[in-house]
C-alpha atoms as a PDB file:
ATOM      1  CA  UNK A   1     -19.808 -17.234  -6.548  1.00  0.00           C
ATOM      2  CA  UNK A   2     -22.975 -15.432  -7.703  1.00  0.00           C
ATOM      3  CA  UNK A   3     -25.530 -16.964 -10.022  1.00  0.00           C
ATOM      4  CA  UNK A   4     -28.338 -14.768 -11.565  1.00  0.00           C
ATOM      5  CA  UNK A   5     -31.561 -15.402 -11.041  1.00  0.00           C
ATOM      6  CA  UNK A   6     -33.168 -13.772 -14.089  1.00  0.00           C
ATOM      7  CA  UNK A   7     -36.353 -11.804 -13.676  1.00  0.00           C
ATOM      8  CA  UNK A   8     -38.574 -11.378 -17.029  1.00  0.00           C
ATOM      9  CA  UNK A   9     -37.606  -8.003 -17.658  1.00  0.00           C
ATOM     10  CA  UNK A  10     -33.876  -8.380 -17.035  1.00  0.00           C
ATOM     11  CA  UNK A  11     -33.816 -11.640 -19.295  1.00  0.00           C
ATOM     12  CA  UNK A  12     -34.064 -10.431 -22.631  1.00  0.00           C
ATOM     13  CA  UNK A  13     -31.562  -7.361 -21.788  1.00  0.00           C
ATOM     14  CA  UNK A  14     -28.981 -10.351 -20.275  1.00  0.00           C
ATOM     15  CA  UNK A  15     -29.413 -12.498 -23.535  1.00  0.00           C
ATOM     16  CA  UNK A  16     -28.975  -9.483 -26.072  1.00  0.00           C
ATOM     17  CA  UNK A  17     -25.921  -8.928 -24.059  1.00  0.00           C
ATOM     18  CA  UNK A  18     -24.201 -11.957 -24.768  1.00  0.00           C
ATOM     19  CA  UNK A  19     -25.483 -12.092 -28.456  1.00  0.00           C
ATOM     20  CA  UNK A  20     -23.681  -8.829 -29.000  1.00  0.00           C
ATOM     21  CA  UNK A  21     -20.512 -10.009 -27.110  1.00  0.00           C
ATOM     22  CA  UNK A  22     -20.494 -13.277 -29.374  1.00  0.00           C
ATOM     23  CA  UNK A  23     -21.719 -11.344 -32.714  1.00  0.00           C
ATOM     24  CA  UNK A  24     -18.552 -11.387 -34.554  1.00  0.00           C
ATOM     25  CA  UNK A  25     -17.493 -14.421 -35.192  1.00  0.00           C
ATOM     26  CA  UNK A  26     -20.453 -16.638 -35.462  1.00  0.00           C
ATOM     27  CA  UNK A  27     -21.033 -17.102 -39.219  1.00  0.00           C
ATOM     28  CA  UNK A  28     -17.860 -19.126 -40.651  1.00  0.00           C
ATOM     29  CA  UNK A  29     -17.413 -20.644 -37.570  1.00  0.00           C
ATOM     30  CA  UNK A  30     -16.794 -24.332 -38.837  1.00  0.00           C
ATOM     31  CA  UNK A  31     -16.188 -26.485 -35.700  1.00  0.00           C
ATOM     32  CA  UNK A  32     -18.924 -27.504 -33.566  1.00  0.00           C
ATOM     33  CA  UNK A  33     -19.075 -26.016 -29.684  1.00  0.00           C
ATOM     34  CA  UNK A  34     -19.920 -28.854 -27.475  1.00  0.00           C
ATOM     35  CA  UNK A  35     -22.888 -28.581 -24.292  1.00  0.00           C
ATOM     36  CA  UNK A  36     -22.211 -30.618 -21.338  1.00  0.00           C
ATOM     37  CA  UNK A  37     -25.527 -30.876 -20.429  1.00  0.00           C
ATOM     38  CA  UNK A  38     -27.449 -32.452 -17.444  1.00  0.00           C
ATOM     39  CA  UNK A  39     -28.891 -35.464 -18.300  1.00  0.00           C
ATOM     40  CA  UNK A  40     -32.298 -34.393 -17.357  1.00  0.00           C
ATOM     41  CA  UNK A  41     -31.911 -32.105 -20.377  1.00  0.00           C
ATOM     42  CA  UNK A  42     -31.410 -34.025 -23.425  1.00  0.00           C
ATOM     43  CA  UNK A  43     -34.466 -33.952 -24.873  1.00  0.00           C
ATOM     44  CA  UNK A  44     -34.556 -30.235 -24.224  1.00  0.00           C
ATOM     45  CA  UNK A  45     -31.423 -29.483 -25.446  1.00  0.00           C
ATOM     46  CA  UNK A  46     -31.615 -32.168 -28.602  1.00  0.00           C
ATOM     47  CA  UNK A  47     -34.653 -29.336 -29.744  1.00  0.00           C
ATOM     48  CA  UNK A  48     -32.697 -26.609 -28.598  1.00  0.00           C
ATOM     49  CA  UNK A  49     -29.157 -27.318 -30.825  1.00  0.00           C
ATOM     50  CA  UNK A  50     -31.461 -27.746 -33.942  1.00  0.00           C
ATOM     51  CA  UNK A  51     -33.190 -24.800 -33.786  1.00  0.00           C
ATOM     52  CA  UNK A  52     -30.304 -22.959 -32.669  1.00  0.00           C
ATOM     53  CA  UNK A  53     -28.604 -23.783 -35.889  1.00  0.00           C
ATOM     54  CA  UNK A  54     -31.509 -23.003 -37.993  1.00  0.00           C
ATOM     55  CA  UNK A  55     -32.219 -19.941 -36.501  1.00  0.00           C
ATOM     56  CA  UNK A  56     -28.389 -18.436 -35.702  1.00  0.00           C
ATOM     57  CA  UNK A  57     -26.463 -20.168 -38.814  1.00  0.00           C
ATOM     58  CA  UNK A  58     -22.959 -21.371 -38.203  1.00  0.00           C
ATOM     59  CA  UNK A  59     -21.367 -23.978 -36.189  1.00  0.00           C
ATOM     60  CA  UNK A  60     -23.413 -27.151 -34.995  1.00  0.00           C
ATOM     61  CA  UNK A  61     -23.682 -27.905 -31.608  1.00  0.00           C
ATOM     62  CA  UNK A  62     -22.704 -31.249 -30.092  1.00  0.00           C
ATOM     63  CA  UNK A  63     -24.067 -32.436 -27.012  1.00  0.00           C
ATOM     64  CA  UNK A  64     -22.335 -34.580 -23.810  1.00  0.00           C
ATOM     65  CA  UNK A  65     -25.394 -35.529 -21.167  1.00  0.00           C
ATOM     66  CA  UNK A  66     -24.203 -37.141 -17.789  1.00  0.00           C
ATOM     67  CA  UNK A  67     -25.097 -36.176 -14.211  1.00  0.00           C
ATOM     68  CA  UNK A  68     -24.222 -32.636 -13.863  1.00  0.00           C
ATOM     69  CA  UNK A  69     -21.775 -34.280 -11.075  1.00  0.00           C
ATOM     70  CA  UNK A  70     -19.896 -36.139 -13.727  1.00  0.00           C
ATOM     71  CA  UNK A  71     -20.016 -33.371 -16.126  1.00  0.00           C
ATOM     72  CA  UNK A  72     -17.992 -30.509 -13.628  1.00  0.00           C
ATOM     73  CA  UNK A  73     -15.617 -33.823 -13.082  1.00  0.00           C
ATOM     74  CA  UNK A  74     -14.725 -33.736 -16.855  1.00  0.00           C
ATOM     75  CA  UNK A  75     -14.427 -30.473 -17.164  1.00  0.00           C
ATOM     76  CA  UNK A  76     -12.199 -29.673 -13.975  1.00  0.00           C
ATOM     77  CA  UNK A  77      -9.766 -32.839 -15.652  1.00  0.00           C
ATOM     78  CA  UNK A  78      -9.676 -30.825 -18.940  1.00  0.00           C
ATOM     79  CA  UNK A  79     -12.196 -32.201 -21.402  1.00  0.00           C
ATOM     80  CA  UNK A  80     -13.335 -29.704 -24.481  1.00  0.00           C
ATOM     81  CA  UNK A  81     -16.314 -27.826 -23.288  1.00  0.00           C
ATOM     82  CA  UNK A  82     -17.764 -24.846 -24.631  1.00  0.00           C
ATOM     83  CA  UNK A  83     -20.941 -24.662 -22.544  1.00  0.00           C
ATOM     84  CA  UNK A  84     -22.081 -26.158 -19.287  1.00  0.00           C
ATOM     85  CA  UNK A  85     -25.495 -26.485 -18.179  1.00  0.00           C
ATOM     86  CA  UNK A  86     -25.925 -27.791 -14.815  1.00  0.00           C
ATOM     87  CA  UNK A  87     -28.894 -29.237 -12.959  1.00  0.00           C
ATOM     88  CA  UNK A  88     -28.222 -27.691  -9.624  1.00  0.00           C
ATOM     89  CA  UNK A  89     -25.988 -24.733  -7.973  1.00  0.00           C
ATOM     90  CA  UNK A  90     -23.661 -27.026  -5.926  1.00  0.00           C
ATOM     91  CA  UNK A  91     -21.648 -28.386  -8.988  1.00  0.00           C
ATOM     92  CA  UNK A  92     -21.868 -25.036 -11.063  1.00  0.00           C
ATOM     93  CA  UNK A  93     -20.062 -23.605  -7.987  1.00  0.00           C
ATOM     94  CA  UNK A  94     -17.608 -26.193  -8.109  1.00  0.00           C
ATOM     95  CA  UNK A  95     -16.886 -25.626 -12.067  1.00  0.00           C
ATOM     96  CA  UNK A  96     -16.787 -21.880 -11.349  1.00  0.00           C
ATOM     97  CA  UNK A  97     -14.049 -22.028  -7.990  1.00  0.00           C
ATOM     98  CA  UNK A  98     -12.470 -24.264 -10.093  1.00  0.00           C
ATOM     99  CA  UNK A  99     -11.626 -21.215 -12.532  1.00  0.00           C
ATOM    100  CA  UNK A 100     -13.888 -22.649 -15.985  1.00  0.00           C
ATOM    101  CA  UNK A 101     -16.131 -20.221 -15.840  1.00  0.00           C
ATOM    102  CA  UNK A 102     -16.173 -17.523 -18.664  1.00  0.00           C
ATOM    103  CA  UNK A 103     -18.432 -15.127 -16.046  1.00  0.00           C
ATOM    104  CA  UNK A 104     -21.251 -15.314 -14.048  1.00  0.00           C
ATOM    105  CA  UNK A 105     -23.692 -18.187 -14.177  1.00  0.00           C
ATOM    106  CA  UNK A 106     -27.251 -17.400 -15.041  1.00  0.00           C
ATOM    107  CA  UNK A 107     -30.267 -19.338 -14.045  1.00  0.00           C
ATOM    108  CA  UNK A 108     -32.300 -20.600 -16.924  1.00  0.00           C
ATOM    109  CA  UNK A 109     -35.288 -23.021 -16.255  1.00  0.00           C
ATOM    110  CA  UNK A 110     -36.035 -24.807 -12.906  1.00  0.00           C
ATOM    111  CA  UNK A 111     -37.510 -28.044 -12.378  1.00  0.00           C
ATOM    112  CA  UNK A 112     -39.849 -30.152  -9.876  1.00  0.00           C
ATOM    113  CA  UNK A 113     -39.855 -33.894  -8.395  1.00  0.00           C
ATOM    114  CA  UNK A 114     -42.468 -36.316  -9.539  1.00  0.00           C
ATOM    115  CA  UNK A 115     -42.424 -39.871  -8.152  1.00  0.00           C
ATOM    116  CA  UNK A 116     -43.156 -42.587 -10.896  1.00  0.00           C
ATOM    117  CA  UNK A 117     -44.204 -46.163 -10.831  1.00  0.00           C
ATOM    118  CA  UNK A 118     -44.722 -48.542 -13.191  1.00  0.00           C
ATOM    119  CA  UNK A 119     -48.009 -48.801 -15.242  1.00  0.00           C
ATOM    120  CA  UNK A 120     -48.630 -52.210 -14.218  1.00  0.00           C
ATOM    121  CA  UNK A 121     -47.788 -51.235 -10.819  1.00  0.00           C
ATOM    122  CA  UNK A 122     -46.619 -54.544  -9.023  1.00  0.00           C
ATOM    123  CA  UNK A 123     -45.998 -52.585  -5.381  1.00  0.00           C
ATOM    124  CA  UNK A 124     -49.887 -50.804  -5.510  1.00  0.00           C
ATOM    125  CA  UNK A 125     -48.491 -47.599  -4.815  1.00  0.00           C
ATOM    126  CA  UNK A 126     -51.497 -45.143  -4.953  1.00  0.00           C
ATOM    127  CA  UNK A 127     -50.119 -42.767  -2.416  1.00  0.00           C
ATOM    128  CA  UNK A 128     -46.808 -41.283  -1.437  1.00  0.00           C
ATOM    129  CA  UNK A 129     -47.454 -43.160   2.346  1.00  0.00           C
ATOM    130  CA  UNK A 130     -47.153 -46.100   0.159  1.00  0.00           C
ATOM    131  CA  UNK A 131     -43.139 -46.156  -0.605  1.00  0.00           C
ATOM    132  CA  UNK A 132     -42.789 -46.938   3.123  1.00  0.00           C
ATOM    133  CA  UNK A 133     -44.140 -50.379   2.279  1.00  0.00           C
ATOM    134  CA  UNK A 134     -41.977 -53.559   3.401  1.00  0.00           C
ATOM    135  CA  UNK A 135     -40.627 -54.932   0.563  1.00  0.00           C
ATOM    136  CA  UNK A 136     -40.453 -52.392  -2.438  1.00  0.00           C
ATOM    137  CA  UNK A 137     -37.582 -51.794  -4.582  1.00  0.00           C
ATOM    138  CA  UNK A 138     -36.993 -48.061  -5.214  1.00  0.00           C
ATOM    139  CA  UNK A 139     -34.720 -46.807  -7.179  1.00  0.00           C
ATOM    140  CA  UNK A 140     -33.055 -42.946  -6.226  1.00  0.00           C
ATOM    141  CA  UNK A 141     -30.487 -40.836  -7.658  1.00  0.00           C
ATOM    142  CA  UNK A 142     -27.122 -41.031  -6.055  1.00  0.00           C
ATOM    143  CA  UNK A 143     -26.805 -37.469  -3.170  1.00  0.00           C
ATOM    144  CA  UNK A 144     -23.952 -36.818  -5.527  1.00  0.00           C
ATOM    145  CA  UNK A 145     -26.703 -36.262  -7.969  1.00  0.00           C
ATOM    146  CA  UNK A 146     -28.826 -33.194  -8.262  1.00  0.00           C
ATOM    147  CA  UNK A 147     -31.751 -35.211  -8.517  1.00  0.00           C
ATOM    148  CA  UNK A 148     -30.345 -37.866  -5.436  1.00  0.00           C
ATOM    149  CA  UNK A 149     -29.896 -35.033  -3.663  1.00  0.00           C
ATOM    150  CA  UNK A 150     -33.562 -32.930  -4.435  1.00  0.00           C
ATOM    151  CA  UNK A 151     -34.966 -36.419  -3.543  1.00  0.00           C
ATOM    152  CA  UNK A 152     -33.784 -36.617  -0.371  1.00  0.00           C
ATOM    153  CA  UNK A 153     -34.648 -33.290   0.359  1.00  0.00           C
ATOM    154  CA  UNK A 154     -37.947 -33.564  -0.401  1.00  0.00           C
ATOM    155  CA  UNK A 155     -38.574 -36.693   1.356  1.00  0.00           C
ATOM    156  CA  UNK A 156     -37.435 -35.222   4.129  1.00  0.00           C
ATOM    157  CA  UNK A 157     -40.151 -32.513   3.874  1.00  0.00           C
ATOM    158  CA  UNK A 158     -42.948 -35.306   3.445  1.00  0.00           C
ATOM    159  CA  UNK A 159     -41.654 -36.897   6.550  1.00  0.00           C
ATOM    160  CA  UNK A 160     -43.013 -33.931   8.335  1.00  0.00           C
ATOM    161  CA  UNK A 161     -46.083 -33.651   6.777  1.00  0.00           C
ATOM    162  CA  UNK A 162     -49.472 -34.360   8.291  1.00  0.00           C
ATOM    163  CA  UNK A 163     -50.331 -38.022   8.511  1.00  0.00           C
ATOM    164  CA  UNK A 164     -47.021 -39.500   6.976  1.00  0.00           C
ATOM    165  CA  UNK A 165     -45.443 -41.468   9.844  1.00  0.00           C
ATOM    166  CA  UNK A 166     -42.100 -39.747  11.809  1.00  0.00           C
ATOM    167  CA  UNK A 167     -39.910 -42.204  10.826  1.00  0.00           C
ATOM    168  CA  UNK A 168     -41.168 -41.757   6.842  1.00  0.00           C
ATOM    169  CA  UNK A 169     -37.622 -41.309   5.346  1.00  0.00           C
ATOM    170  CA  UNK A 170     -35.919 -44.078   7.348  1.00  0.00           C
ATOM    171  CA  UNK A 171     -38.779 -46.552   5.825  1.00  0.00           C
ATOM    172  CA  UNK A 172     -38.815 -45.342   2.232  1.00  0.00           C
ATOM    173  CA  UNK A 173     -34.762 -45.188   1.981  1.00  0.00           C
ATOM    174  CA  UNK A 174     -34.608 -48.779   3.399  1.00  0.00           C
ATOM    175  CA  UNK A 175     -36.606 -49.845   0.203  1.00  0.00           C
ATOM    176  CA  UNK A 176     -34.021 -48.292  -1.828  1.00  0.00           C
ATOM    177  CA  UNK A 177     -32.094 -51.176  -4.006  1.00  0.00           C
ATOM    178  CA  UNK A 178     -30.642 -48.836  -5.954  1.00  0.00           C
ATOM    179  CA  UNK A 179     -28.769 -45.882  -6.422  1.00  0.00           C
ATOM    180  CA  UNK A 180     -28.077 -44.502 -10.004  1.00  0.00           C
ATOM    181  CA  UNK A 181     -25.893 -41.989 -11.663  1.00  0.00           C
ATOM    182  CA  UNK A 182     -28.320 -39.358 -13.147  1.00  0.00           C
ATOM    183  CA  UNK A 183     -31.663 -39.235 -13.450  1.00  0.00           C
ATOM    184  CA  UNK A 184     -32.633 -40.913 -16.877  1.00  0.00           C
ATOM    185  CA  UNK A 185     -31.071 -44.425 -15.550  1.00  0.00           C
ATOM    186  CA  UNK A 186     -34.076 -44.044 -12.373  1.00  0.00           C
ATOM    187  CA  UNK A 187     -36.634 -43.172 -14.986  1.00  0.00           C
ATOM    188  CA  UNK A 188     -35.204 -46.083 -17.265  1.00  0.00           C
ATOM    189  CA  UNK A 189     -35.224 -49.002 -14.506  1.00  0.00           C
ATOM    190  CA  UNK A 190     -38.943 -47.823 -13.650  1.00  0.00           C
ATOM    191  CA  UNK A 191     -39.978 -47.894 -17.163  1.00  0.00           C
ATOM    192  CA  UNK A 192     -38.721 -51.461 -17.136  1.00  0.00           C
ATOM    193  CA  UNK A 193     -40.165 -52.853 -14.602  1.00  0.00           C
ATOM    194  CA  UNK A 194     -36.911 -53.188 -12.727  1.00  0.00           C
ATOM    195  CA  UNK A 195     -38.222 -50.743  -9.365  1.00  0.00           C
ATOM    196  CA  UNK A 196     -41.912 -50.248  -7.970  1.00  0.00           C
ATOM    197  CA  UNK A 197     -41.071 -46.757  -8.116  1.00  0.00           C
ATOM    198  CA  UNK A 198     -38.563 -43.505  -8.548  1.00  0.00           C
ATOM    199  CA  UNK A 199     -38.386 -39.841  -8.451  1.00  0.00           C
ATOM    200  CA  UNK A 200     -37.293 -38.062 -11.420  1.00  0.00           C
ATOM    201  CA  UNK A 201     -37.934 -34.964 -12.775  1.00  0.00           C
ATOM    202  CA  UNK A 202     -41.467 -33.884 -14.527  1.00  0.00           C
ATOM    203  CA  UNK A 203     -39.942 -32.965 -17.985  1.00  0.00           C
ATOM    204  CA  UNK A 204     -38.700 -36.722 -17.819  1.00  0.00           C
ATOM    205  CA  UNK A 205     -42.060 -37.827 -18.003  1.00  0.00           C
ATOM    206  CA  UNK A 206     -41.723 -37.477 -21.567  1.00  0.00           C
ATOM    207  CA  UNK A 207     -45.116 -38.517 -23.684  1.00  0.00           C
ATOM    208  CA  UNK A 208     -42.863 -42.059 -24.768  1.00  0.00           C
ATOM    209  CA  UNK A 209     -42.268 -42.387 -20.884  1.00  0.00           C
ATOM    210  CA  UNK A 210     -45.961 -41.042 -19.820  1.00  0.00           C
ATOM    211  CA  UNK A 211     -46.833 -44.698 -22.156  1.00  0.00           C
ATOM    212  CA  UNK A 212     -45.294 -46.880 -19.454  1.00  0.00           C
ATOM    213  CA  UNK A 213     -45.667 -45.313 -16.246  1.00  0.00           C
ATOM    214  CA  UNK A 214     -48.233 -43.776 -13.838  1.00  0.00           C
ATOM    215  CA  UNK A 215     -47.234 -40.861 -12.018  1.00  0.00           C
ATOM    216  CA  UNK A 216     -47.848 -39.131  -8.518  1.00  0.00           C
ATOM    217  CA  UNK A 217     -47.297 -35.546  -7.628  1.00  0.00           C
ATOM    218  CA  UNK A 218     -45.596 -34.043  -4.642  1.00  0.00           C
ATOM    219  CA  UNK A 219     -47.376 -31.601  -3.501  1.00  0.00           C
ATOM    220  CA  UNK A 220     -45.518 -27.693  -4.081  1.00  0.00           C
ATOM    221  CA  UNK A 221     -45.639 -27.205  -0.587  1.00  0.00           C
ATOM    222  CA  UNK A 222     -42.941 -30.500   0.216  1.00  0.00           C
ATOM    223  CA  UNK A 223     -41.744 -30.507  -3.198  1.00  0.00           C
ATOM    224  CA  UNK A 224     -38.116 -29.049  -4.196  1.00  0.00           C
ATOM    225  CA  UNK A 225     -37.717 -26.682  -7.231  1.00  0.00           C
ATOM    226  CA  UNK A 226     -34.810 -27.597  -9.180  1.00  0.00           C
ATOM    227  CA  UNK A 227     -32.579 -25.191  -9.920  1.00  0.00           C
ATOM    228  CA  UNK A 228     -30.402 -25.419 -13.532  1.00  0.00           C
ATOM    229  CA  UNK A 229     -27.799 -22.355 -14.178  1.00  0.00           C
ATOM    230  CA  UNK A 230     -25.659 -22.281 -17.834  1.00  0.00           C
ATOM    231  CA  UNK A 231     -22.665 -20.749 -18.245  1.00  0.00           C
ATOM    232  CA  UNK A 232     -20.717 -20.618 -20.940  1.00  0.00           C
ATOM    233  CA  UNK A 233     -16.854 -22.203 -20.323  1.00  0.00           C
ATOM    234  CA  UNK A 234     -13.771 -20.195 -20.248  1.00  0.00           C
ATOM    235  CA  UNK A 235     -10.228 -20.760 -22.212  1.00  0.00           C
ATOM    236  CA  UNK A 236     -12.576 -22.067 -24.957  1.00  0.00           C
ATOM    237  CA  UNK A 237     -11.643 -21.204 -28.513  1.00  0.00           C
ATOM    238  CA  UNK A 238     -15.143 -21.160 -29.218  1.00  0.00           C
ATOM    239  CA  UNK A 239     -16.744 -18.670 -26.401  1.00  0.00           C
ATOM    240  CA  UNK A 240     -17.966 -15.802 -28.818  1.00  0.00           C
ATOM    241  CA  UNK A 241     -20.572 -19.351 -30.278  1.00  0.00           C
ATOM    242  CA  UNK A 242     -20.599 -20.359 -26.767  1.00  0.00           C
ATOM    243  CA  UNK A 243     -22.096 -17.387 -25.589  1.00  0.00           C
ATOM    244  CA  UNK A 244     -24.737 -16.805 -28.141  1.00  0.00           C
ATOM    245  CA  UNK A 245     -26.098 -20.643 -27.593  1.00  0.00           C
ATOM    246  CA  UNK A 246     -26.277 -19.448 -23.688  1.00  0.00           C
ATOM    247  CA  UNK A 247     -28.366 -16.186 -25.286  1.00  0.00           C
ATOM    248  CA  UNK A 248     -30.289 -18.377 -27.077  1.00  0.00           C
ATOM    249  CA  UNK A 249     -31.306 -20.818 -24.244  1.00  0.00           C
ATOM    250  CA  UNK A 250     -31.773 -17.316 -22.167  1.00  0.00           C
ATOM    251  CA  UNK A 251     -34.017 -15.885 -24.789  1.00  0.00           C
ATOM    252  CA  UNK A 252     -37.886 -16.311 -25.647  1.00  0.00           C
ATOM    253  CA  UNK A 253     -37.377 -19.239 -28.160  1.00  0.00           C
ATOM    254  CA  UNK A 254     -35.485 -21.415 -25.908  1.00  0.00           C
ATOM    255  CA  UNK A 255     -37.717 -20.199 -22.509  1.00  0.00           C
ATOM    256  CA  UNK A 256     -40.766 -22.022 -24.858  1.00  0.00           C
ATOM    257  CA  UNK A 257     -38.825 -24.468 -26.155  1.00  0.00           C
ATOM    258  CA  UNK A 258     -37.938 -25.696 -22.486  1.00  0.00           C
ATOM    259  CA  UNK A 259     -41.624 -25.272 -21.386  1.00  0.00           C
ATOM    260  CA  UNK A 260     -42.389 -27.354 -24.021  1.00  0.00           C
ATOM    261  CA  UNK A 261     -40.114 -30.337 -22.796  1.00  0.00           C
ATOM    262  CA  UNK A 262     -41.613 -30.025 -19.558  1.00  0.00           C
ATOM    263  CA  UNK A 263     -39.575 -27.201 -17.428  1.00  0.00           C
ATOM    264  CA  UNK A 264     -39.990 -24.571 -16.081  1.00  0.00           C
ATOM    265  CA  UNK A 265     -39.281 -20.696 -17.065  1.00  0.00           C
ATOM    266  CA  UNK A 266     -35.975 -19.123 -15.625  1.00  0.00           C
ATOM    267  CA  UNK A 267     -38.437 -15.571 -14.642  1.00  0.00           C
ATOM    268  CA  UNK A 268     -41.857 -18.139 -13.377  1.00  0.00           C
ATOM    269  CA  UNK A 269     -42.177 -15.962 -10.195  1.00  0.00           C
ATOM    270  CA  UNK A 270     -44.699 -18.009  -8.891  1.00  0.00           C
ATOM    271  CA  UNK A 271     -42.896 -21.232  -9.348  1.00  0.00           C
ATOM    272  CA  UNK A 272     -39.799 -19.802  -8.458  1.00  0.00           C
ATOM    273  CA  UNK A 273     -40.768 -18.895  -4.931  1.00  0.00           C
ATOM    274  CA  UNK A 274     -38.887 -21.314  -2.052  1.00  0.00           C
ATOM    275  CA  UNK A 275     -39.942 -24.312  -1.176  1.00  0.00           C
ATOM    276  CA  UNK A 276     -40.900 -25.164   2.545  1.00  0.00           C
ATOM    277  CA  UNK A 277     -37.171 -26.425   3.601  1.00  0.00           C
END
C-alpha cells in the first residue's frame, strides 16, 4: 500500500484532480455521503461538512466518529461508507488490503501528543517525571488505538530521555486504571475528574476542554507526529461526492479549517519531519 504524503505544491494539483473526477454528478445528488471519521476529528470535521455544503452545493454529509480501529472494523463487515478518514497508517492499510479503497490514500493533517490533567490537579503533576508517581490513575488509549498506540510510543522515547528514570514506562503504565476506546473518552474521564492525567491529542484541547484542564507539552524531540490519511471508499454509489469532500479536506479551505481546530497541515515540512523513534 502507498499513502501520499502531500507536499504544498503537489496538494492543490491532487485536490483539483479529484474535484474534476467527481464534477459530474455533484449538484442533484440528494442522499447524504457518510465520513467515518476518527474520533479525534469531530470537531474538525463537524466545521468541515458545513462548509463543504455551503461552499460545493449538493448532498449533506453525515458523519460516524469512533476509533479509527473500530471504524476499518465496520467497514471491512460492510457498513455504508463513502469516506474514511483515519487517524493513523496501520488501520488505513488494513481498509485498503482489505479491497475498500477507491485509490490511493492521501495524507491530510498530522497531529501531536499533549498530556492533560485536571485543573484542580489532585495528583500535582507539574512535570512529565511526575506520572511515575505511586498511586495515580491514568487513563491511555487502548494500543489498538492510534492514540494508545502514539502514547506508548512516545513514552517510550521519554524513558530515554535525560533525567527521566530507566524504568520510566514500566512506572507510568502501572498507574494506568484505564484503557479507553478512542481518544475523546481519555480526554472526557480527565475533564471529569475521573484520572490525574491522559494523553490526547492537541486539537482535543478544544477552548471548552482548555476550561477544565491544565496541559503539559512533550517536547518535539520525544513527541510522536500523528499521522491521519483520507481516502475516499470504493463500491460506493456515492464516490464522484465522495471524492470531492476528500478534495475539499485536501484543499486550502479545509488545510485552515483543520489548523483552526488545532492540527496540523498535510505539506507543514517542518512539523512533518520524523520524530526521534
Amino acid at each position: 500500500m502507498t499513502i501520499i504524503g502531500l507536499k504544498h505544491t503537489r496538494a492543490a494539483a491532487f485536490a483539483a484532480a479529484l474535484i474534476g473526477a467527481g464534477a459530474t454528478s455533484l449538484h442533484g445528488q440528494s442522499d447524504p455521503i457518510t465520513v467515518f471519521a476518527a474520533a479525534s476529528l469531530t470537531d474538525a470535521f463537524n466545521d468541515l461538512g458545513r462548509r463543504f455544503v455551503q461552499q460545493q452545493g449538493g448532498a449533506p454529509v453525515r458523519f460516524n466518529y469512533a476509533g479509527s480501529q473500530q471504524l476499518a472494523l465496520q467497514i471491512q463487515q460492510g457498513a455504508q461508507a463513502d469516506v474514511f478518514a483515519s487517524a493513523d497508517e496501520r488501520w488505513m492499510k488494513t481498509v485498503v488490503d482489505s479491497g475498500f479503497a477507491d485509490s490511493a490514500p492521501v495524507v491530510f493533517a498530522h497531529n501531536r501528543l499533549v498530556v492533560v490533567v485536571p485543573a484542580t490537579n489532585p495528583g500535582r503533576i507539574d512535570r512529565l517525571e511526575d506520572l511515575t508517581r505511586r498511586g495515580l490513575k491514568i487513563v491511555l488509549a487502548a494500543d489498538a488505538v492510534p492514540v494508545g498506540r502514539y502514547s506508548r510510543q512516545a513514552l517510550e522515547q521519554l524513558g530515554s530521555a535525560p533525567g527521566f528514570p530507566s524504568d520510566y514506562v514500566k512506572r507510568v503504565m502501572a498507574n494506568v486504571v484505564s484503557q479507553e476506546e478512542n481518544v475523546k473518552a481519555v480526554a472526557t474521564k480527565v475533564q471529569l475528574g475521573e484520572a490525574d492525567a491522559g494523553i490526547v491529542y492537541r486539537s482535543d484541547v478544544t477552548p471548552s476542554v482548555a476550561r477544565v484542564v491544565r496541559v503539559l507539552d512533550i517536547p518535539d524531540r520525544y513527541n510522536v507526529l500523528a499521522t491521519y490519511p483520507i481516502v475516499a471508499v470504493g463500491h460506493s454509489p456515492h464516490t464522484a461526492v465522495a471524492k470531492r469532500f476528500v478534495a475539499f479536506v485536501l484543499g486550502d479551505t479545509g488545510q485552515r479549517v483543520l489548523v483552526e481546530h488545532g492540527l496540523i497541515r498535510a505539506d507543514d515540512a517542518h512539523a512533518a519531519a520524523p520524530s526521534r523513534r
